[in-house]
Every structure is written in structure tokens, then in C-alpha cells.
N, C-alpha and C. Protein backbone atom coordinates (compact mmCIF):
# COMPACT_ATOMS: atom_id res chain seq x y z
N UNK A 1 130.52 -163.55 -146.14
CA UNK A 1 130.52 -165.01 -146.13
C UNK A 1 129.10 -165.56 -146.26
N UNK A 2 128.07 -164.95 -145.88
CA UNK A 2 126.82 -165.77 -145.48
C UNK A 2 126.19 -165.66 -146.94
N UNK A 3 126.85 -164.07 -147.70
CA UNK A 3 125.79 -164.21 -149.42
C UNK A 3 126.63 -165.34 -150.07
N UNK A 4 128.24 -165.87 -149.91
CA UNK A 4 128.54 -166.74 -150.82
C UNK A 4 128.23 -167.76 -150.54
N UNK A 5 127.93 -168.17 -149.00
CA UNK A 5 127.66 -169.50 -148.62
C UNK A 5 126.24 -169.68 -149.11
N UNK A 6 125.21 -168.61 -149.29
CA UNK A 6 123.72 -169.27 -149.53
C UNK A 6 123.66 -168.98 -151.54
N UNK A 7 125.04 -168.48 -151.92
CA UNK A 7 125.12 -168.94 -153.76
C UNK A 7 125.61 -170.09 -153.42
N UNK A 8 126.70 -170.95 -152.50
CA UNK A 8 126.95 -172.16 -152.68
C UNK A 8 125.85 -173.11 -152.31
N UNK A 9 124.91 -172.85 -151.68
CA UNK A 9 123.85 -173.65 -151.37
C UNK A 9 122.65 -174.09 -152.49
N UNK A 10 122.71 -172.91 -152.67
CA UNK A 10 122.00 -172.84 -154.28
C UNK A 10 122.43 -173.63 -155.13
N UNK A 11 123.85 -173.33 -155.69
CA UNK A 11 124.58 -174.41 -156.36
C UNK A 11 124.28 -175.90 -156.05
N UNK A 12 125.05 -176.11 -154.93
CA UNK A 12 124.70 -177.84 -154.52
C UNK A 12 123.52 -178.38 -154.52
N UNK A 13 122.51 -177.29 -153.96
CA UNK A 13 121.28 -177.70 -154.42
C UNK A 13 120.68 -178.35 -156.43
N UNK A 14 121.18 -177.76 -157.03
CA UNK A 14 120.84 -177.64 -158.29
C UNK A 14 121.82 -178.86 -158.70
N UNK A 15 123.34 -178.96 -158.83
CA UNK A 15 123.96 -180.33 -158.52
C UNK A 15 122.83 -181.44 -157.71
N UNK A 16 122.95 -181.42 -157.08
CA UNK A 16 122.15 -182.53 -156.32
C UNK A 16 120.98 -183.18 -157.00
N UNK A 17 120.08 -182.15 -157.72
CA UNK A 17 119.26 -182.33 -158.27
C UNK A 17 119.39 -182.51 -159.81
N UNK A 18 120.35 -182.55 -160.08
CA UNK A 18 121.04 -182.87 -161.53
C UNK A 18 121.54 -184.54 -160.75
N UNK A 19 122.48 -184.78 -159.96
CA UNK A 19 122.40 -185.91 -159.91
C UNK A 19 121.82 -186.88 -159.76
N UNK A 20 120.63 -186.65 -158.96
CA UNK A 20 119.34 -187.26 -158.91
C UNK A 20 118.69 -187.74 -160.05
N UNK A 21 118.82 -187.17 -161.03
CA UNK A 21 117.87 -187.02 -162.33
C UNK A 21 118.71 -187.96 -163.06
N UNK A 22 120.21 -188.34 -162.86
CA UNK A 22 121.03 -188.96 -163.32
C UNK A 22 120.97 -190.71 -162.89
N UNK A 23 120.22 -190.56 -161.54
CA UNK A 23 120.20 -191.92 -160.87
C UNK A 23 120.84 -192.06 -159.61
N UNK A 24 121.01 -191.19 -158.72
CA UNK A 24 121.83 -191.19 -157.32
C UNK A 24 120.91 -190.73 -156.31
N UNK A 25 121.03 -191.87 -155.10
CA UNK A 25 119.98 -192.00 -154.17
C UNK A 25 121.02 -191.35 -153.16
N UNK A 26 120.09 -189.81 -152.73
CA UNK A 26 121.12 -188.92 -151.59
C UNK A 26 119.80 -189.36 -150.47
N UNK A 27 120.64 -189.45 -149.49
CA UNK A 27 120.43 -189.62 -148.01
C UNK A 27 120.63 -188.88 -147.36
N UNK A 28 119.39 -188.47 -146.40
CA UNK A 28 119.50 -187.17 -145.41
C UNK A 28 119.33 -185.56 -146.12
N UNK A 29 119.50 -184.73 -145.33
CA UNK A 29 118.98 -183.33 -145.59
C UNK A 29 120.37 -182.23 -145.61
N UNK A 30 121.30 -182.75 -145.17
CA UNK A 30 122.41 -181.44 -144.71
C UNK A 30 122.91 -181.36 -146.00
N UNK A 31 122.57 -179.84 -145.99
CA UNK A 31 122.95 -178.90 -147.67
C UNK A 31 124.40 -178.90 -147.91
N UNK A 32 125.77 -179.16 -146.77
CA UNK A 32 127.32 -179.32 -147.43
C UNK A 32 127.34 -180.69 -147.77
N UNK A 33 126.86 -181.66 -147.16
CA UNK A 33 126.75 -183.26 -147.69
C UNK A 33 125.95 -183.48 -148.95
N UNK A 34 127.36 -184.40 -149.12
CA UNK A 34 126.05 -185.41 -149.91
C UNK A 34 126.48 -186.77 -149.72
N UNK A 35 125.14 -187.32 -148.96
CA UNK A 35 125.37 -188.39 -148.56
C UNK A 35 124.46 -189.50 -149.64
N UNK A 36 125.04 -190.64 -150.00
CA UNK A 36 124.82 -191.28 -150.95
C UNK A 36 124.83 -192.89 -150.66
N UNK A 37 123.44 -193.83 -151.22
CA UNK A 37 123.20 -194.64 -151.22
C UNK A 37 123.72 -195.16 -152.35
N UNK A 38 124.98 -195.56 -152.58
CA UNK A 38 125.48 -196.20 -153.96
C UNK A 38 125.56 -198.08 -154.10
N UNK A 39 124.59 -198.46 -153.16
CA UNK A 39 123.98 -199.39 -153.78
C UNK A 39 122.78 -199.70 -154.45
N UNK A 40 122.47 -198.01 -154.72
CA UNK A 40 121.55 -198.21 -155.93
C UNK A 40 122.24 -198.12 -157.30
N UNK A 41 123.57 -198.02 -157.27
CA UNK A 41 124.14 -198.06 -158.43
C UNK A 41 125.44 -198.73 -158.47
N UNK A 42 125.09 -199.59 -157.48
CA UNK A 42 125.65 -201.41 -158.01
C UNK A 42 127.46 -201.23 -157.30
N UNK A 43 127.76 -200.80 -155.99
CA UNK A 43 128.97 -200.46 -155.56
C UNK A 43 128.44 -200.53 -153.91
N UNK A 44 129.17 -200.74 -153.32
CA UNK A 44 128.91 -200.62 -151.92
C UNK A 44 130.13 -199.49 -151.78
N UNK A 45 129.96 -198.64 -150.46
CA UNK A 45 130.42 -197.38 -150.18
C UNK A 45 131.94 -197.84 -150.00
N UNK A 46 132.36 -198.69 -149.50
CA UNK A 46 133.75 -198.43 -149.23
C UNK A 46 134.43 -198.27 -150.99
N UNK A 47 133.84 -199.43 -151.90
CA UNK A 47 134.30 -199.50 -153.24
C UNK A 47 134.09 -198.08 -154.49
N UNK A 48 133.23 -197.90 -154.03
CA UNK A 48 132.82 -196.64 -154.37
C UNK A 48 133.72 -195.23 -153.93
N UNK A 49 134.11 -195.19 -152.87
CA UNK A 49 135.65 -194.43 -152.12
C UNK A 49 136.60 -194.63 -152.70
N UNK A 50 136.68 -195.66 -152.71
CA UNK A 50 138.12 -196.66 -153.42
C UNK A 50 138.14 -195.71 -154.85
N UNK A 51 137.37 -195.80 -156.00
CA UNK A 51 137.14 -195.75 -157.33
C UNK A 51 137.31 -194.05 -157.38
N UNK A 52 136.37 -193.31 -156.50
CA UNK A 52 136.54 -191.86 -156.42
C UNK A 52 138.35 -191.66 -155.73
N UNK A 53 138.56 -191.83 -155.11
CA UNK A 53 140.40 -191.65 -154.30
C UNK A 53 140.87 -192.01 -155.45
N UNK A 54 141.09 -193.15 -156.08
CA UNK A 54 141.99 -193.50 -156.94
C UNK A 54 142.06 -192.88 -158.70
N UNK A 55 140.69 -192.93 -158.78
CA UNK A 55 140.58 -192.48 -160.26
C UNK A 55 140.32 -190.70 -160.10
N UNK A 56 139.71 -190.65 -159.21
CA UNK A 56 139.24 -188.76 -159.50
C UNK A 56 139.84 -187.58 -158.56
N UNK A 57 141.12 -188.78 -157.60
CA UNK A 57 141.68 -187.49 -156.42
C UNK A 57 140.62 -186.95 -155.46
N UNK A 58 139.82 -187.56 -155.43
CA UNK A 58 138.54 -187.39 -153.93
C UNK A 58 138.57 -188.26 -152.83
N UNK A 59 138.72 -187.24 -151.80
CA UNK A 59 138.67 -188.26 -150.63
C UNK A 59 137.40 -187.55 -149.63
N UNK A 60 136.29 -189.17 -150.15
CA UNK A 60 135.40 -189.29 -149.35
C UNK A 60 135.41 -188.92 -147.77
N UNK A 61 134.63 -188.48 -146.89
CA UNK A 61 134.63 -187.98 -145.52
C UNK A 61 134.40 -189.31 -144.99
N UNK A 62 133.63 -190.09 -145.49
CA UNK A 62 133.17 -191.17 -145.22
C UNK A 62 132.64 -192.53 -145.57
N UNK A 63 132.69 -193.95 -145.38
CA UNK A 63 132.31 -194.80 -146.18
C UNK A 63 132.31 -195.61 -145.47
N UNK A 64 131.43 -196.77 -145.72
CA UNK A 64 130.72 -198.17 -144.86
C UNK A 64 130.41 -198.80 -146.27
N UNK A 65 130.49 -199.89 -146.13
CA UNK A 65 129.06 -200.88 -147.12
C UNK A 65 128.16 -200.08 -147.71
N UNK A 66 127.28 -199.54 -146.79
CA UNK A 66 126.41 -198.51 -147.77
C UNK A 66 126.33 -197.63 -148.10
N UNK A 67 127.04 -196.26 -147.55
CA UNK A 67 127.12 -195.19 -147.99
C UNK A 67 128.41 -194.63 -148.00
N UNK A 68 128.57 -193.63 -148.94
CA UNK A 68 129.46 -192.87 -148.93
C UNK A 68 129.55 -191.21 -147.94
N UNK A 69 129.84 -190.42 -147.80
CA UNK A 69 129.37 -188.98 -147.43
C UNK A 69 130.90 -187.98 -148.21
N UNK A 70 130.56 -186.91 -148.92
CA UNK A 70 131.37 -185.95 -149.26
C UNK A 70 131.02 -184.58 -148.55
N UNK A 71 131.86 -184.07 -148.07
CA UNK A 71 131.54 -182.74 -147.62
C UNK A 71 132.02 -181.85 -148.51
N UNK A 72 130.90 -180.90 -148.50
CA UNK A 72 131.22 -179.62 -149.43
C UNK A 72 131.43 -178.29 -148.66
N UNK A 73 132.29 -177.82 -149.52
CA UNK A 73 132.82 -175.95 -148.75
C UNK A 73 132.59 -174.85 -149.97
N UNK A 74 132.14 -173.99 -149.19
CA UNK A 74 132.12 -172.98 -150.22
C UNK A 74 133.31 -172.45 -150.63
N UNK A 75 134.69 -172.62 -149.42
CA UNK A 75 135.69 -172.35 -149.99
C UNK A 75 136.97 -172.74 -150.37
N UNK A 76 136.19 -174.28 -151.39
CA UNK A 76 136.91 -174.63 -152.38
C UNK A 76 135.80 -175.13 -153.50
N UNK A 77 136.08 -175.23 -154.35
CA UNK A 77 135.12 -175.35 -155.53
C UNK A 77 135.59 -176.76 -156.16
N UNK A 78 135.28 -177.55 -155.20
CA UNK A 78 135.54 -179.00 -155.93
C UNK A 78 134.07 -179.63 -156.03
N UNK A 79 133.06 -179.02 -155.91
CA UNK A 79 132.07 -179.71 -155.95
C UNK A 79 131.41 -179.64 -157.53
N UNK A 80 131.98 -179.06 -158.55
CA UNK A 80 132.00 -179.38 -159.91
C UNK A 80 132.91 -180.91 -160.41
N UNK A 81 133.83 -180.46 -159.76
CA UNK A 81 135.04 -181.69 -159.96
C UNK A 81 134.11 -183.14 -159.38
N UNK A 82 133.34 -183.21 -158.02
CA UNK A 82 132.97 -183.80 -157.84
C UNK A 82 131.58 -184.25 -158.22
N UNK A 83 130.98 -183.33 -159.32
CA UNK A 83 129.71 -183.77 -160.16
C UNK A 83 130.22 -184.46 -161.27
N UNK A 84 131.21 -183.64 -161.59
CA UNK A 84 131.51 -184.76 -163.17
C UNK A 84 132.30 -185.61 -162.54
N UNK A 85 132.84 -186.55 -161.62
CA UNK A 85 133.55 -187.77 -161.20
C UNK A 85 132.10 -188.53 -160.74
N UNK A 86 131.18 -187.95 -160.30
CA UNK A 86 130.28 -189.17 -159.86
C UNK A 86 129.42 -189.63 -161.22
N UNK A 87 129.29 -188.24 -162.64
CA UNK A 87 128.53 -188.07 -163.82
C UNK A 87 129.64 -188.92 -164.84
N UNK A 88 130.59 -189.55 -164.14
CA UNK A 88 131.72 -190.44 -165.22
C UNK A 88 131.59 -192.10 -164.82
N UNK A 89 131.18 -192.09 -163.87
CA UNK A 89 131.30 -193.45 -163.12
C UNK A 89 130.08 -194.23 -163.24
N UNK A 90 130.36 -195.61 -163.82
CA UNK A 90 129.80 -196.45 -164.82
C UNK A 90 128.02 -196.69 -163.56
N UNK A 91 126.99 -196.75 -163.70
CA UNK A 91 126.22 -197.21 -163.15
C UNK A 91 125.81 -198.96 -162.66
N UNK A 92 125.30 -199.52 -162.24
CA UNK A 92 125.44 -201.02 -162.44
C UNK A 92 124.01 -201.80 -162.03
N UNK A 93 124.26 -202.48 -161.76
CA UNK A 93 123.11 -203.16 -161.85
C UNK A 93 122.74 -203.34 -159.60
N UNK A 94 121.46 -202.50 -158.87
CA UNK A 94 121.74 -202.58 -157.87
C UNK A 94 122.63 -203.61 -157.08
N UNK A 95 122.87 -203.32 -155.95
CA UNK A 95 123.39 -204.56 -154.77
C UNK A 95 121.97 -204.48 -153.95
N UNK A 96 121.38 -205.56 -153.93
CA UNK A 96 120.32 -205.63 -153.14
C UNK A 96 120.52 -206.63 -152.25
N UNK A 97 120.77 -206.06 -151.00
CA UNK A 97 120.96 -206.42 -149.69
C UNK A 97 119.78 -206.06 -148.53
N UNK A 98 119.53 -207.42 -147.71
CA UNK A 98 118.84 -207.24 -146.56
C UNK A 98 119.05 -206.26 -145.75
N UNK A 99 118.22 -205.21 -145.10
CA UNK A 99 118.39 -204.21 -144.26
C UNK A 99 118.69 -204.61 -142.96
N UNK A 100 119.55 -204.91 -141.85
CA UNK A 100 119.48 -205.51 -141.13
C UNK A 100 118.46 -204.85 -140.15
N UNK A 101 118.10 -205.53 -138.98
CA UNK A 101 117.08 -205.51 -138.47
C UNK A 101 117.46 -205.55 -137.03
N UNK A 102 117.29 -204.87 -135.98
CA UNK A 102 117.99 -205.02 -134.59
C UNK A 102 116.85 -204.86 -134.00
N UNK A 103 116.83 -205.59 -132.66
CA UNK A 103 115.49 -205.77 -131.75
C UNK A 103 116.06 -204.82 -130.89
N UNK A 104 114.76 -204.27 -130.08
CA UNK A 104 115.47 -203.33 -129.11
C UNK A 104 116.24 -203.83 -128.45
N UNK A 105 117.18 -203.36 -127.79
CA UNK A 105 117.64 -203.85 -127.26
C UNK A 105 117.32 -204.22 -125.17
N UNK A 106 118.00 -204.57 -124.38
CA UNK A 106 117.65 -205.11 -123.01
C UNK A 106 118.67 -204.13 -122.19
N UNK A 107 118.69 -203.31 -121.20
CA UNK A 107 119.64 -202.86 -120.95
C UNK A 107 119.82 -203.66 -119.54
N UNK A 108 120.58 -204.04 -119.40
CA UNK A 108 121.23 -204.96 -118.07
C UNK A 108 121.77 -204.14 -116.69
N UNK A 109 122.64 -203.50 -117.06
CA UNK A 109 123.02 -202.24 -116.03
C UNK A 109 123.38 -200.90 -116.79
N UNK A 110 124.06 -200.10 -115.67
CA UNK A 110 123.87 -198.43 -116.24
C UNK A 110 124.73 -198.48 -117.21
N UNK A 111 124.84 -197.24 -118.44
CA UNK A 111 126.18 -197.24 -118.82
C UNK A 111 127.04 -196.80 -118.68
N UNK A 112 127.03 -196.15 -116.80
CA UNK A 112 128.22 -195.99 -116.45
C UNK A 112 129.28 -197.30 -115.74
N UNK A 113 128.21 -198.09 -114.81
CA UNK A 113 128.33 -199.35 -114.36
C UNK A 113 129.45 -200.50 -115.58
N UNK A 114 128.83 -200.31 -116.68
CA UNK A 114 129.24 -201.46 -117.91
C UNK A 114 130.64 -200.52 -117.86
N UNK A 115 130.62 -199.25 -118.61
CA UNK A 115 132.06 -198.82 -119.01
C UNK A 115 133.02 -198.83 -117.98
N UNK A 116 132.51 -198.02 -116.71
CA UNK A 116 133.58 -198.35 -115.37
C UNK A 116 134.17 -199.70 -115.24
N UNK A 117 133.77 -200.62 -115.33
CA UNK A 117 133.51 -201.66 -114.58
C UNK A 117 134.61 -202.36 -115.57
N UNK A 118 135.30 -203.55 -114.88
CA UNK A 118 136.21 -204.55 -115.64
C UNK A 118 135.55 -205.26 -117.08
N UNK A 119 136.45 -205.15 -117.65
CA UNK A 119 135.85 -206.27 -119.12
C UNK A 119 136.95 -206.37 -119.95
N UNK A 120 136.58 -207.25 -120.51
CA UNK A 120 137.39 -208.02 -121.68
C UNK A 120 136.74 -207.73 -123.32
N UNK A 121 138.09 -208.34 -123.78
CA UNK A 121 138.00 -208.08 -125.01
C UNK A 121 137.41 -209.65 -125.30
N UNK A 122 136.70 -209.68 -126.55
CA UNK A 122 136.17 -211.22 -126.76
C UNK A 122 135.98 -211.11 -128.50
N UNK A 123 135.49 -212.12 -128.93
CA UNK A 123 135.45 -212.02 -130.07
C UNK A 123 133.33 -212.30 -130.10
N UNK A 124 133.43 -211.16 -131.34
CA UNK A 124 131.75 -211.40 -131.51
C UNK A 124 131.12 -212.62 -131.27
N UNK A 125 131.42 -213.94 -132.39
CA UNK A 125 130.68 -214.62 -132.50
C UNK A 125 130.64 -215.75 -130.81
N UNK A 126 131.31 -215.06 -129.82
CA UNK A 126 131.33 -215.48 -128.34
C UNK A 126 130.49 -214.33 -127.47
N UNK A 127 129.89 -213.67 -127.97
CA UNK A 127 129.29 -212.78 -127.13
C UNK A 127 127.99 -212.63 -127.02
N UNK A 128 127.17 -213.48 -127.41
CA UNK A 128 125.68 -213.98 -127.29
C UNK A 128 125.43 -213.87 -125.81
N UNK A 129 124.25 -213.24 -125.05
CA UNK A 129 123.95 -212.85 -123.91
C UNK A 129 125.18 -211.95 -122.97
N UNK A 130 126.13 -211.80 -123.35
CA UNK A 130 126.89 -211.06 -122.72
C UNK A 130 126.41 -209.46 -122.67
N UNK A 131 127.19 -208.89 -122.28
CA UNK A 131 126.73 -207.27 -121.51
C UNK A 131 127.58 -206.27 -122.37
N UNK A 132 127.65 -205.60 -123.62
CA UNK A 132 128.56 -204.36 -124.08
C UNK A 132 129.01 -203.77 -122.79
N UNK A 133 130.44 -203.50 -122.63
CA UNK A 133 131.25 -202.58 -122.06
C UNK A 133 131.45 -201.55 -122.83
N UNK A 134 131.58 -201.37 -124.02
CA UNK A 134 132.67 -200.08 -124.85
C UNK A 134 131.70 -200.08 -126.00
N UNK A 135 131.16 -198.96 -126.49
CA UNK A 135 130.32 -198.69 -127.97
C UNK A 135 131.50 -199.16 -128.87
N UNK A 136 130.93 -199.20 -129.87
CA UNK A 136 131.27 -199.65 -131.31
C UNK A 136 130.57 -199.15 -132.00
N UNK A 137 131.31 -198.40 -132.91
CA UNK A 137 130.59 -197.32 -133.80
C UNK A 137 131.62 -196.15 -134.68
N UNK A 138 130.96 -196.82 -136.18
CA UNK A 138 131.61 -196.15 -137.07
C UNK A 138 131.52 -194.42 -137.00
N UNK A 139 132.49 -193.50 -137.05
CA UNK A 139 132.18 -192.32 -137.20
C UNK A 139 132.46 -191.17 -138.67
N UNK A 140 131.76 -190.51 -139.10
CA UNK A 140 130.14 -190.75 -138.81
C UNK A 140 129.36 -191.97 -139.58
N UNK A 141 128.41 -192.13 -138.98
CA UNK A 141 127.43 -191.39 -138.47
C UNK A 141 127.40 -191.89 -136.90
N UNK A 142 128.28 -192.46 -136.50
CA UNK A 142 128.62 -192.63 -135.15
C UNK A 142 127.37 -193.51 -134.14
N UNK A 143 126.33 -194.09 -134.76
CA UNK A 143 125.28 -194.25 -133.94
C UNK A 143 125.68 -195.75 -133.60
N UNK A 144 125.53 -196.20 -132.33
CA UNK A 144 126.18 -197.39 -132.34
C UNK A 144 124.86 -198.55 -132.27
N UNK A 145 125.53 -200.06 -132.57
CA UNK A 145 124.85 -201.02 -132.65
C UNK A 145 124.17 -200.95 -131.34
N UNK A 146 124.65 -200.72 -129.95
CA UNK A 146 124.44 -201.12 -129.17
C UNK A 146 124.81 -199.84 -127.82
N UNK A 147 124.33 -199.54 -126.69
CA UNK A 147 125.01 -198.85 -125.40
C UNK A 147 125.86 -199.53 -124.81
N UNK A 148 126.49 -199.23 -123.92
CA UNK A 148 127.32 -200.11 -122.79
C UNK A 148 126.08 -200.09 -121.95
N UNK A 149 126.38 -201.41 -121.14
CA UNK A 149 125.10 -202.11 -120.24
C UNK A 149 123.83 -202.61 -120.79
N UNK A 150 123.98 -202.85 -122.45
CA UNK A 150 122.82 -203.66 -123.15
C UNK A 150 123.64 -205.05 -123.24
N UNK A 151 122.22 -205.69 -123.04
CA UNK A 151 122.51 -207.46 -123.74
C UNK A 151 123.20 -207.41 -125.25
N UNK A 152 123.93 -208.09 -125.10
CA UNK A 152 124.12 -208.62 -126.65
C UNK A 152 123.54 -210.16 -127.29
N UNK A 153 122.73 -209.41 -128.25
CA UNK A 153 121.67 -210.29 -128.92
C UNK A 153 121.99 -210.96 -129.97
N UNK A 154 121.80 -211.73 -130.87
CA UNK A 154 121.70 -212.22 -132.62
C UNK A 154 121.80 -211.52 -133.12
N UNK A 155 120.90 -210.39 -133.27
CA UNK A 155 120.74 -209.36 -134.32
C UNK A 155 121.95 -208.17 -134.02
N UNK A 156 122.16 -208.12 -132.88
CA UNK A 156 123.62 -206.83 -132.66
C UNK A 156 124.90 -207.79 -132.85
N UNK A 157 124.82 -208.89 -132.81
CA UNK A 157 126.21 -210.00 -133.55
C UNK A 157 126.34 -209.82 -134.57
N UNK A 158 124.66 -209.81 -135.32
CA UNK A 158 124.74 -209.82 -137.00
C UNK A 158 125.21 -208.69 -137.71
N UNK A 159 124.96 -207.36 -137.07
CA UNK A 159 125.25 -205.97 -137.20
C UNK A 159 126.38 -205.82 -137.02
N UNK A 160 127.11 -206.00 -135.82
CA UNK A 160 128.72 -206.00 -135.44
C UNK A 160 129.43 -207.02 -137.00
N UNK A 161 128.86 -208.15 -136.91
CA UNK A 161 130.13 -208.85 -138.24
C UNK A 161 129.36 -207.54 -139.80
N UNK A 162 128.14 -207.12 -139.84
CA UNK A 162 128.05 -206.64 -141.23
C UNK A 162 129.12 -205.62 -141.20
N UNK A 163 129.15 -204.56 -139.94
CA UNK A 163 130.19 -203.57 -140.19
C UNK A 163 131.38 -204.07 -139.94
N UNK A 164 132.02 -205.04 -139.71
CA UNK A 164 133.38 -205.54 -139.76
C UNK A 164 134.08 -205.27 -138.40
N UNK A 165 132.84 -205.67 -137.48
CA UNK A 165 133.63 -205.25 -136.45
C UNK A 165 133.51 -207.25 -135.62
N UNK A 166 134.94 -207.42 -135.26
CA UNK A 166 135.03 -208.62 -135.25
C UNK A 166 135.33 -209.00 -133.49
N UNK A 167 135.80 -207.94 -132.77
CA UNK A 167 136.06 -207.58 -131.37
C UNK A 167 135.24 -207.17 -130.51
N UNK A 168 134.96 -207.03 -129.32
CA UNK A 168 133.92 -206.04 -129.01
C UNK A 168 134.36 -206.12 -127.52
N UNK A 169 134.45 -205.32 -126.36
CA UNK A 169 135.05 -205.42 -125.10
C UNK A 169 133.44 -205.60 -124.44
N UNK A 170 133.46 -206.55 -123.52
CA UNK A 170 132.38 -206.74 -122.98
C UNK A 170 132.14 -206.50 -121.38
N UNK A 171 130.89 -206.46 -120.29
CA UNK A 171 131.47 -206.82 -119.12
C UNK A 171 132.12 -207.93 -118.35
N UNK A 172 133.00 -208.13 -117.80
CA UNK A 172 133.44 -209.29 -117.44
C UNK A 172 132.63 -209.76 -115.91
């Protein structure tokens, strides 16, 4: 297993670098991923999922607004299938979007205190100075806007509505 897994590494490596050369902005380092910034080529990640599932029989591991992620195995060989579906798909003109920007955050109490502790469900745009009870966080890459027992600020409101998260359980 370990000589076919480091010919499949090789491979993806050399893919990767064929796609690159093609115009595809990969994100991060892990050799079975390929994680992809496809708003450099004019799609935000969920639409970009959408277009690969429907037209090429790929189902993405993962997708947000900005990225996509595919995982690769050495033991299946779809990662040809999945060079010529990304080497078919029309390029465009970027999506250039603000990076959002989050201040550190304030932590108020522990985050065992916030999660133990009673809270409600509320809606974002009501949760200005309030206290996170429950993370929120897409998986992967799972990192959340915020801990339980941080303030909730402007900038973690603005983050919560970019990823579509419209709920958020708070402390009560």
C-alpha cells in the first residue's frame, strides 16, 4: 500500500500542477485534497459543487462560498475523471469579494460556563453584545466564527449572515 500510495501522490502532485498552469488557485498543503479557491474562476464553491454533481457525477467533500475540497484515494482512480471535469469547465471572469475581517474576539465566561449554562435560540441580526452558547461552524474546515463564552460583535454577525448561518443559540 505505501509504494502505490506515494505513485498516487506523485500523480496528484503532477495533476495539481497541470491544473495550476491551467488557472486554479489550490489552497492548503494536504496531498489527497484539493482544495480550491474557485473564485478565481468566477463561481463561488457551493455553485461550483452544484456544476461538478450535476454535469460530471462528482461529489465534492465540501463547499462554502469560497471553496470547494475533493478528496482523493488511491483506491479509486477518479482523480483523472476529476482533472478533465475541472479542465472542461468554462473559466470566468473573478468574483471579487471582501475578505471578511473579525476582531478578536472578548471572551466573557468559560466555555464550559456558556455551553452548560441555559440559552436560547435568537436570530443573528439580535445578537449584538450577547454571549455565544453553541459554536457554529461549517465542517470542514470546522473552525468556528466564534467560542462559546465570547461576545458577539459586528464583525462575527457579519461572518455568521456571510456563511448563512441565520440562528445562533446564545447565553440567556
Amino acid at each position: 500500500y505505501a509504494k502505490r500510495l506515494n505513485l498516487y501522490l506523485e500523480r496528484a502532485d503532477k495533476i495539481k500542477a497541470e491544473l495550476t498552469e491551467y488557472g486554479y488557485c489550490f489552497v492548503g498543503d494536504e496531498r489527497l485534497k484539493f482544495t480550491l479557491d474557485v473564485k478565481q474562476n468566477g463561481y463561488t464553491g457551493v455553485g461550483f459543487a452544484d456544476i461538478l454533481r450535476k454535469n460530471y457525477g462528482i461529489e465534492c467533500e465540501f463547499s462554502d462560498l469560497d471553496y470547494v475540497v475533493l478528496m482523493l484515494s488511491p483506491d479509486n482512480d477518479d482523480i483523472v475523471r476529476i482533472k478533465d471535469a475541472l479542465l472542461q469547465i468554462e473559466k470566468k471572469a473573478p468574483i471579487k469579494a471582501n475578505a471578511l475581517m473579525l476582531s478578536v474576539p472578548t471572551r466573557v465566561i468559560s466555555i464550559r460556563e456558556a455551553m452548560l449554562g441555559l440559552n436560547e435560540e435568537i436570530s443573528v441580526e439580535n445578537a449584538k453584545g450577547r454571549v455565544l452558547a453553541i459554536c457554529n461552524a461549517s465542517c470542514p474546515p470546522a473552525v468556528p466564527i466564534l467560542m462559546p463564552g465570547d461576545a458577539i460583535d459586528e464583525s462575527a454577525i457579519k461572518a455568521f449572515k456571510y456563511y448563512g448561518i441565520s440562528k445562533i443559540n446564545v447565553v440567556k
